[in-house]
Protein backbone atom coordinates (compact mmCIF):
# COMPACT_ATOMS: atom_id res chain seq x y z
CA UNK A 1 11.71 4.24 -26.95
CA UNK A 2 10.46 7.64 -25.90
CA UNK A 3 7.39 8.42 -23.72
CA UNK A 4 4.66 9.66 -25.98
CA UNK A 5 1.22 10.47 -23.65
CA UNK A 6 0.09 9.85 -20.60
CA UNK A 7 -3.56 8.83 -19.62
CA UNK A 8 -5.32 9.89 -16.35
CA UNK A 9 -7.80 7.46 -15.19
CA UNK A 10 -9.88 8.45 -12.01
CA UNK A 11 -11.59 5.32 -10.80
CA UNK A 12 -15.40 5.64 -9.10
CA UNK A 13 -18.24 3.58 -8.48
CA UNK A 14 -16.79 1.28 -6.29
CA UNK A 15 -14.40 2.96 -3.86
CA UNK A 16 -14.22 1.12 -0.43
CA UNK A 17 -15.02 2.69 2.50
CA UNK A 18 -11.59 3.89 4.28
CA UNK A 19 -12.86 4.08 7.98
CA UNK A 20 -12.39 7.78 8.14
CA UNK A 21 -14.27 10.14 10.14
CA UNK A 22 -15.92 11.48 6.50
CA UNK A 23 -17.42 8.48 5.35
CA UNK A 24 -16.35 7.46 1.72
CA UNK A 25 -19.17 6.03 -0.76
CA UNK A 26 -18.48 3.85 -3.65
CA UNK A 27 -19.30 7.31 -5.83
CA UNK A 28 -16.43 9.05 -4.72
CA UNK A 29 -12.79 9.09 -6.51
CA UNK A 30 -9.99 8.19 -4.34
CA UNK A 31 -7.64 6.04 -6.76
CA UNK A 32 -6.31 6.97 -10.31
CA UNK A 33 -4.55 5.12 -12.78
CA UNK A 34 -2.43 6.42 -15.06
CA UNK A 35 -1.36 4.90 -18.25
CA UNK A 36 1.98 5.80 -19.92
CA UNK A 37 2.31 5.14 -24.19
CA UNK A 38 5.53 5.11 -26.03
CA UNK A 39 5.98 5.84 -29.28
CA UNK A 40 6.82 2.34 -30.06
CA UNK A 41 3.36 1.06 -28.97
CA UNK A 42 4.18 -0.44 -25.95
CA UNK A 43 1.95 1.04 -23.23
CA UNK A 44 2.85 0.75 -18.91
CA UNK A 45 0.12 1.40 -16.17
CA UNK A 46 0.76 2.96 -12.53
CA UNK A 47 -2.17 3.54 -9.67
CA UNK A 48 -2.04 6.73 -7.37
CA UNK A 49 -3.69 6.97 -3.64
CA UNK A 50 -5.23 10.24 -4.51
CA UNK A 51 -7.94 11.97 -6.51
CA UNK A 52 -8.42 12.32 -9.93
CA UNK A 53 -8.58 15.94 -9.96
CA UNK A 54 -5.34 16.35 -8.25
CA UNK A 55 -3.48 13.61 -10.25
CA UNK A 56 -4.76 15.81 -13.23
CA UNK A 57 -2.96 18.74 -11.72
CA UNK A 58 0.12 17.55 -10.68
CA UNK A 59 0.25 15.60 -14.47
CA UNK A 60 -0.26 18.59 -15.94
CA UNK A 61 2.80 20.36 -14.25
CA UNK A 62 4.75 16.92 -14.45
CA UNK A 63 4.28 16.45 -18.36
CA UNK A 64 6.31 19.11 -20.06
CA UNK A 65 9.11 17.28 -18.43
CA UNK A 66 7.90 14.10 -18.78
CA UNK A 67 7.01 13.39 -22.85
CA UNK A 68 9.89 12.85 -25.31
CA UNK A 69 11.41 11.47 -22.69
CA UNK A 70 13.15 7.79 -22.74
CA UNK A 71 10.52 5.09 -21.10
CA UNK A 72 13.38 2.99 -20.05
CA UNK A 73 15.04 4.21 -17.73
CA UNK A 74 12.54 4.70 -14.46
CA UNK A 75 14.67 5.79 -11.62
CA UNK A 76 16.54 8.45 -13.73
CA UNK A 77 13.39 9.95 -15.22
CA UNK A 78 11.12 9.93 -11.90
CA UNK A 79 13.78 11.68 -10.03
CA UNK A 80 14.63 14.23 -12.39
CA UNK A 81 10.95 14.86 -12.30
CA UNK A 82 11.23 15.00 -8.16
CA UNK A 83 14.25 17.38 -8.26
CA UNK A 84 12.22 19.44 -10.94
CA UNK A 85 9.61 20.02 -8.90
CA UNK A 86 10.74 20.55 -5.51
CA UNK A 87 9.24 23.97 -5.48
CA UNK A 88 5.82 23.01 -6.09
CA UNK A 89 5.90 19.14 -5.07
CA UNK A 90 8.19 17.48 -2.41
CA UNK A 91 5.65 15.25 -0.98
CA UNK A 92 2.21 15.36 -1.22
CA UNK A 93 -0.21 15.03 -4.80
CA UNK A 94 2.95 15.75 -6.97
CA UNK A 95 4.70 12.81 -5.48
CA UNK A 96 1.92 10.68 -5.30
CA UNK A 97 1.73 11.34 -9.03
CA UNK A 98 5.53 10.49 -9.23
CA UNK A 99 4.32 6.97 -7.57
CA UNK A 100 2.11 6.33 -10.48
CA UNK A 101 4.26 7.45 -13.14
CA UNK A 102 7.12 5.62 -11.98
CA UNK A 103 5.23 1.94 -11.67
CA UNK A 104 4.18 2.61 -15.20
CA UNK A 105 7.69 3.61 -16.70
CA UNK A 106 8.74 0.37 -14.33
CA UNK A 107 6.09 -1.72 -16.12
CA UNK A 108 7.24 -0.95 -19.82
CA UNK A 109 10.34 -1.40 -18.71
CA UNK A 110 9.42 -5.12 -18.01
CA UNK A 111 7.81 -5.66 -21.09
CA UNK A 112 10.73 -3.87 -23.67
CA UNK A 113 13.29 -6.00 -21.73
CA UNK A 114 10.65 -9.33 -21.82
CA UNK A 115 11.08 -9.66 -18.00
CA UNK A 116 9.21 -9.60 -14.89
CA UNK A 117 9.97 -5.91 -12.80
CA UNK A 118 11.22 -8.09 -9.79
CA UNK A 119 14.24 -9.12 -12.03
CA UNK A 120 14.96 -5.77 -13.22
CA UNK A 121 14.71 -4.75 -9.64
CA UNK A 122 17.53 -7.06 -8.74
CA UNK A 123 16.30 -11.08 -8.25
CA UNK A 124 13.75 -13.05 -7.20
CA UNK A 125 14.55 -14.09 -3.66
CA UNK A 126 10.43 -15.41 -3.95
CA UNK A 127 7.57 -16.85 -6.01
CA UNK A 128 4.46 -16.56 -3.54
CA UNK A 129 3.78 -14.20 -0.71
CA UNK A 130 1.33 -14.34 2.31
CA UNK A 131 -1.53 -11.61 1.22
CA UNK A 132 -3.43 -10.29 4.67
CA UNK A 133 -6.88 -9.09 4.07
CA UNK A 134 -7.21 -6.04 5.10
CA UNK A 135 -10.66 -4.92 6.39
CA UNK A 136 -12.49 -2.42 8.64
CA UNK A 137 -13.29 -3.24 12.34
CA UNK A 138 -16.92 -3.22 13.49
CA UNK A 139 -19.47 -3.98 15.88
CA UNK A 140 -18.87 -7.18 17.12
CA UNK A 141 -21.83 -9.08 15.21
CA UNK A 142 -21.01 -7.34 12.55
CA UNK A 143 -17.17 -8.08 12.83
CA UNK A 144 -17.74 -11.88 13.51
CA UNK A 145 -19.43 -12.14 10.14
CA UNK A 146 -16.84 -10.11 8.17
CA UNK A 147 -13.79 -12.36 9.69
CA UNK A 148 -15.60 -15.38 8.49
CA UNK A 149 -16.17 -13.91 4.85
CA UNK A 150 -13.00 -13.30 4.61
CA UNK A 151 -11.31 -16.37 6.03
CA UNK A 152 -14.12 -17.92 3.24
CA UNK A 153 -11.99 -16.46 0.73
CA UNK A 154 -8.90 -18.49 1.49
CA UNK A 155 -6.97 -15.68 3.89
CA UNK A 156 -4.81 -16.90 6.68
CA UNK A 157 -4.09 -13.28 7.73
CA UNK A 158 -6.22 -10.63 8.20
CA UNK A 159 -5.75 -6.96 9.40
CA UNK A 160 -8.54 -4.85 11.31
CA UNK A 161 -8.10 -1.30 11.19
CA UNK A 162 -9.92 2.24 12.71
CA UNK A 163 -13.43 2.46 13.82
CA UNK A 164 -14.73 1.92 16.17
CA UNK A 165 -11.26 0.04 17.89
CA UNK A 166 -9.26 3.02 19.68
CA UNK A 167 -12.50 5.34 19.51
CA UNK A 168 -14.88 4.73 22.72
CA UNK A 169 -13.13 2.54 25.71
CA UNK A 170 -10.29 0.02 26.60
CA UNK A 171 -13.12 -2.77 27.55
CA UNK A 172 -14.93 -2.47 23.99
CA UNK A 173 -11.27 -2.72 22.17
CA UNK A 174 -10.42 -6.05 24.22
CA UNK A 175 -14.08 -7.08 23.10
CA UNK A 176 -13.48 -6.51 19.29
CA UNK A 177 -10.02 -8.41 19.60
CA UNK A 178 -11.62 -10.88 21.13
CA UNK A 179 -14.47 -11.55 19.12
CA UNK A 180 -12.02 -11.70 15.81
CA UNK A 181 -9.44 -14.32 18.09
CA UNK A 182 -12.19 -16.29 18.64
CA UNK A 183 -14.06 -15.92 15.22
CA UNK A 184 -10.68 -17.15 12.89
CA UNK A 185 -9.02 -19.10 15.88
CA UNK A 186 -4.79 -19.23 16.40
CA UNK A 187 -3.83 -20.35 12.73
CA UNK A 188 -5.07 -17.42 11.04
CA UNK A 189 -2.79 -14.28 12.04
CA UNK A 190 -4.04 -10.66 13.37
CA UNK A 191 -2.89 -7.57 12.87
CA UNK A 192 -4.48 -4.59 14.62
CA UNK A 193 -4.25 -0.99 12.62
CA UNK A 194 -5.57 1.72 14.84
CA UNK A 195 -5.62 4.51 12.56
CA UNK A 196 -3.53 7.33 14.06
CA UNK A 197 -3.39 8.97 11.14
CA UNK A 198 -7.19 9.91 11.60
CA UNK A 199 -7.42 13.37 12.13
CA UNK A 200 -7.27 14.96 15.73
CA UNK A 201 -6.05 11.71 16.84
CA UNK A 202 -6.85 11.54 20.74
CA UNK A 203 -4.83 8.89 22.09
CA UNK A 204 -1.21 9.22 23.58
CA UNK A 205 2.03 6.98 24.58
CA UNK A 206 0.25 5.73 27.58
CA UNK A 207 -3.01 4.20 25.73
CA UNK A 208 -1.21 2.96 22.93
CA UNK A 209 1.62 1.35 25.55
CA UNK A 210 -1.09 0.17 27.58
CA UNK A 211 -3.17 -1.50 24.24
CA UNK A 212 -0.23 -2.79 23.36
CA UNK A 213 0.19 -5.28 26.21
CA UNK A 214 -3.74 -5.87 25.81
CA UNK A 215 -3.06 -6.97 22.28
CA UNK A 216 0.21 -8.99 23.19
CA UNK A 217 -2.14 -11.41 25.41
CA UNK A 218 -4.19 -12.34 21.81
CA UNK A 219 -1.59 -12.57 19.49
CA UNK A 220 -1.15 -9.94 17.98
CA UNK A 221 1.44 -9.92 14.86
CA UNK A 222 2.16 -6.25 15.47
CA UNK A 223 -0.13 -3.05 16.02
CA UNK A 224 0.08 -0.07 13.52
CA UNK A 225 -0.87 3.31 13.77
CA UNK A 226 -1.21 3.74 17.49
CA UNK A 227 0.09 6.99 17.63
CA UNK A 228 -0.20 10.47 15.17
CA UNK A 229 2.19 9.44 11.93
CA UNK A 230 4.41 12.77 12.98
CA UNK A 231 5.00 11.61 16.49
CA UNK A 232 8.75 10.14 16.29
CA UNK A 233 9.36 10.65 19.54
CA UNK A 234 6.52 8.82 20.83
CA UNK A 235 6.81 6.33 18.35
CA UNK A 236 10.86 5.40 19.62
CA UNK A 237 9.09 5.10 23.20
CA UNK A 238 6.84 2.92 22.16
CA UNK A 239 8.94 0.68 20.11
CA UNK A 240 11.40 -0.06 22.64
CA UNK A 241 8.41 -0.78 25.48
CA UNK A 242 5.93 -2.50 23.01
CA UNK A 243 5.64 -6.71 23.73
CA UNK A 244 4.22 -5.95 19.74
CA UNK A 245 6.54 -5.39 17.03
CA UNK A 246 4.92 -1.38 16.31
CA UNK A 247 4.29 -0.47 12.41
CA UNK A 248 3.90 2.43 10.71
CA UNK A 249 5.01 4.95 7.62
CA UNK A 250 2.09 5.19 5.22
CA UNK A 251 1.65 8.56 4.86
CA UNK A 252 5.44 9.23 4.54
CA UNK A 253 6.91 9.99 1.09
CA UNK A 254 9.69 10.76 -0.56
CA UNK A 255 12.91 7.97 1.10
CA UNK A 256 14.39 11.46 2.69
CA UNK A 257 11.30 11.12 4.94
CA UNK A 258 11.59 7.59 6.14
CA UNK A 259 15.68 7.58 6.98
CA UNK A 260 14.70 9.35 10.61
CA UNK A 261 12.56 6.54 11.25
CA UNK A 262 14.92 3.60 10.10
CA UNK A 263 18.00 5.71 12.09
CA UNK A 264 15.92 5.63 15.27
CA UNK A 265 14.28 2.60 15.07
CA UNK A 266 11.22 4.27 15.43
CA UNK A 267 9.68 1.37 14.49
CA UNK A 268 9.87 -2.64 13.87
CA UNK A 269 8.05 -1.96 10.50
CA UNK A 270 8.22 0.25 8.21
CA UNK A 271 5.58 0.74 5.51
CA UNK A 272 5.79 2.47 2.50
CA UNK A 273 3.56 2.85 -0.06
CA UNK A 274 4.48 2.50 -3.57
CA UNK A 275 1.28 4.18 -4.52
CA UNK A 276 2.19 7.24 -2.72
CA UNK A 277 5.85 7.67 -1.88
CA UNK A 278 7.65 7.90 -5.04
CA UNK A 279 6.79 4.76 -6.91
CA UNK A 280 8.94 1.29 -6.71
CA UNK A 281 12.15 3.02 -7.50
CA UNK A 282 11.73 5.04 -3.91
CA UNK A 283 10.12 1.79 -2.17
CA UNK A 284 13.22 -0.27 -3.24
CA UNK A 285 15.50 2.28 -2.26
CA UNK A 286 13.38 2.76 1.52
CA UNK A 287 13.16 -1.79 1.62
CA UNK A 288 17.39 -1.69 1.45
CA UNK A 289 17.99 0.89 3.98
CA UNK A 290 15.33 -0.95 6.42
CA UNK A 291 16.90 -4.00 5.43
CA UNK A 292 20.59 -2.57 6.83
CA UNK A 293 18.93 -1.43 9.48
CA UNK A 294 17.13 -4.76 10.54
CA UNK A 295 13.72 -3.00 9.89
CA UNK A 296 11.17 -5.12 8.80
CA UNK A 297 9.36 -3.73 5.37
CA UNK A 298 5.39 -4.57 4.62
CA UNK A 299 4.19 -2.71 2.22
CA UNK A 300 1.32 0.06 2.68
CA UNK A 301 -1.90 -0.80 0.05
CA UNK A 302 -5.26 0.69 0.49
CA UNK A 303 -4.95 -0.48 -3.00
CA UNK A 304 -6.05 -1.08 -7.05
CA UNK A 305 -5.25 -4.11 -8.34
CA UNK A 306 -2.12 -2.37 -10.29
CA UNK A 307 -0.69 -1.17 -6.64
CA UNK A 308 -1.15 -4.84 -5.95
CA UNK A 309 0.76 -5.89 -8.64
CA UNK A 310 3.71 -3.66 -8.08
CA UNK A 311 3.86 -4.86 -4.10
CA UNK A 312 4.14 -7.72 -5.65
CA UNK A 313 7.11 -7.65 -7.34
CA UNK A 314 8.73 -5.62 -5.16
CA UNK A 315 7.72 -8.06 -2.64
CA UNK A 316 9.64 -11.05 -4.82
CA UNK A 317 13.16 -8.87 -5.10
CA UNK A 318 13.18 -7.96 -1.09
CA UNK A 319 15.50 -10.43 1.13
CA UNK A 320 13.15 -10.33 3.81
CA UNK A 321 9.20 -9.48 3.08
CA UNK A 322 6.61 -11.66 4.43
CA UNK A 323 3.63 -10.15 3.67
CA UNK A 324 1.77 -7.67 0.80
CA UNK A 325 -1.52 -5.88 2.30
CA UNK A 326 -4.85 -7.22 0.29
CA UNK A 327 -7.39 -4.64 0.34
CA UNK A 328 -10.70 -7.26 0.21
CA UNK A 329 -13.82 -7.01 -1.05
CA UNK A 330 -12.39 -4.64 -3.54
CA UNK A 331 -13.60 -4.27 -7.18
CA UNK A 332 -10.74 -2.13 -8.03
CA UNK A 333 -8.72 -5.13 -7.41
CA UNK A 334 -11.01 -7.96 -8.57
CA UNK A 335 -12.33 -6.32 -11.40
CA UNK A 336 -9.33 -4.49 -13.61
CA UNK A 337 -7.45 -7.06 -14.63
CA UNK A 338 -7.40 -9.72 -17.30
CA UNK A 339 -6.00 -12.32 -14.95
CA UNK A 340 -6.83 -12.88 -11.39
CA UNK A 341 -5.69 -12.80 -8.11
CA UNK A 342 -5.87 -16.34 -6.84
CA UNK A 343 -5.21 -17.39 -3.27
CA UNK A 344 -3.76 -21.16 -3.19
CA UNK A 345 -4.96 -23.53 -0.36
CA UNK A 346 -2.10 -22.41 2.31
CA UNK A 347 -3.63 -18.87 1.79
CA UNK A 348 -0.88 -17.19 -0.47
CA UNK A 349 -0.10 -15.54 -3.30
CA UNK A 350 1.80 -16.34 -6.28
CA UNK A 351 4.26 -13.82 -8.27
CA UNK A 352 3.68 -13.31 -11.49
CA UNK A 353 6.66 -13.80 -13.75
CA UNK A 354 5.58 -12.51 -16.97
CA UNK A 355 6.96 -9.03 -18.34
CA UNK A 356 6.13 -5.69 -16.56
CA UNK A 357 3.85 -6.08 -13.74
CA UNK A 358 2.80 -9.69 -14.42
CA UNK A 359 -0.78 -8.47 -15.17
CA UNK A 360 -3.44 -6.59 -18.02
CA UNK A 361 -5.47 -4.00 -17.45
CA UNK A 362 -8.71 -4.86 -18.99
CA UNK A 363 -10.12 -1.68 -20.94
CA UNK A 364 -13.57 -3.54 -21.06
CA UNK A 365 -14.40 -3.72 -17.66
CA UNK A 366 -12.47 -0.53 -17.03
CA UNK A 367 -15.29 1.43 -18.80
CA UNK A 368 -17.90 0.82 -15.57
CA UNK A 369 -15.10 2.39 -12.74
CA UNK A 370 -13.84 5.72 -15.41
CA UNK A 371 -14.45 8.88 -14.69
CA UNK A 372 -13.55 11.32 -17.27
């Protein structure tokens, strides 16, 4: 079975808002599909963090090397494509192009072989996953309202991430965490992102140390982002002085990248995303060496619902994961696929065990979110 075209699909119309300082509207492109065809019919689909335009580009340079080849054999292919490339790629839109590529080769895979990609990925250690909703933080009103929506929607985790939390005082962050303790109450948990990754990030070891003990006093399941993402050193600080297990490794790619972290113990979690760092066959490779080095692995998903998909298999053949990230209200996610994403009534998710990525991507209601 040899690869025979591959599909870009920029998605618009309904892009969520990503708390950065340039806000995003629902108009602009920020996710991409791509769709891989073999010549024997059967067809894979991957999703890539960045633009459409620069997907384009890095496909373009990727697909010389990439049709005629065999659509079986993921890891071998993808990586031949990374080595290929090093002079124009190693990290950035040609990897995140990789990522896409790879989930797609990874979901005919499933399909030719009639299983689900967490088999082929080595076992199912699960069949249902806690899903946190992730969501934006806000003015405290405003915040209140949100937490209830989305505890309304059956989560029993949530994460709150960037503005306006880490961006105007210490007294008006306790307030937000506050309001969203006592809005969901102790059973649902909290996770706190702060968004270091924001550019010009103004906060140091001392705030985030300091914010850290603030956060420990609510319950807190661990605090991400406190720092810039190339701040190791302040990151290994903070770690070992944090009464929060400290997250981070989103915009990392490539598993060369993430070793430093995982050798250091930079942090308690690591998070890679599938969508950007190479595809499944690097986020496998980054879950085992976090594993052997008692790391704790949560995915990364400011996500489509194919990203979702993948997390969740991978999710299903990791020892240890607790947790895939639930970007919500999202019609990227709710909207693409054939079947749904259903929450049961203790707030998780179940695994799909059907071929490939345990989901369809529905071409019909695809048409309203193309852009080509």
């Amino acid at each position: 079975m040899k690869i025979a075209r591959i599909d870009v699909i920029p998605l618009t119309g309904a892009t969520v808002d990503g708390g950065w300082p340039q806000d995003l509207e629902p108009e602009e492109n920020l996710h991409t599909l791509v769709e891989i065809h073999t010549d024997d019919g059967i067809s894979g689909v991957g999703s890539v963090f960045t633009s459409g335009q620069l997907t384009r580009g890095a496909v373009q340079l990727l697909e010389p090397m990439l049709v005629g080849q065999s659509a079986v054999e993921p890891e071998r292919v993808t990586e031949t494509l990374r080595q290929a490339s090093f002079w124009q790629g190693r990290g950035g839109s040609v990897e995140h192009a990789i990522s896409g590529i790879d989930v797609a080769l990874w979901d005919i895979m499933g399909k030719a072989c009639g299983q689900p990609v967490s088999r082929l990925l080595g076992g199912n250690y699960r069949s249902r996953i806690k899903p946190y909703g992730s969501i934006l933080f806000d003015e405290p009103p405003a915040l209140a309202r949100r937490l209830e929506e989305t505890v309304g929607r059956g989560f029993r985790a949530i994460k709150l991430g960037w503005r306006p939390f880490g961006r105007r005082s210490r007294k008006f962050d306790e307030e937000l965490i506050r309001t969203a303790r006592q809005t969901v109450g102790d059973e649902v948990e909290l996770m706190v992102d702060a968004g270091g990754s924001e550019q010009f990030w103004p906060h140091g070891l001392n705030w985030a140390r300091e914010t850290a003990k603030m956060l420990a006093d609510y319950g807190i399941v661990w605090f991400e982002e406190p720092l810039p993402p190339d701040d190791i050193e302040g990151f290994i600080e903070l770690t070992k002085q944090s009464p929060v297990p400290i997250a981070s490794g989103e915009v990392l790619t490539r598993r060369q990248s993430f070793l430093p972290w995982l050798e250091r113990r930079a942090v308690d979690i690591i998070q890679p995303d599938t969508t950007k760092n190479g595809g499944l066959s690097e986020t496998r490779r980054i879950a085992w060496a976090a594993f052997d080095h008692n790391v704790q692995v949560v995915t990364h998903g400011w996500n489509t619902a194919v990203g979702l998909a993948a997390d969740l298999q991978l999710a299903a053949a990791i020892p240890v994961a607790r947790y895939v990230e639930y970007l919500t209200p999202c019609a990227y996610i709710e909207e693409l696929m054939v079947e749904r994403f259903t929450l049961d009534d203790e707030g998780m998710l179940e695994i799909p065990d059907r071929p490939g990525l345990g989901f369809t991507l529905d071409h019909d209601r695809l048409k309203k979110f193309r852009k080509d």
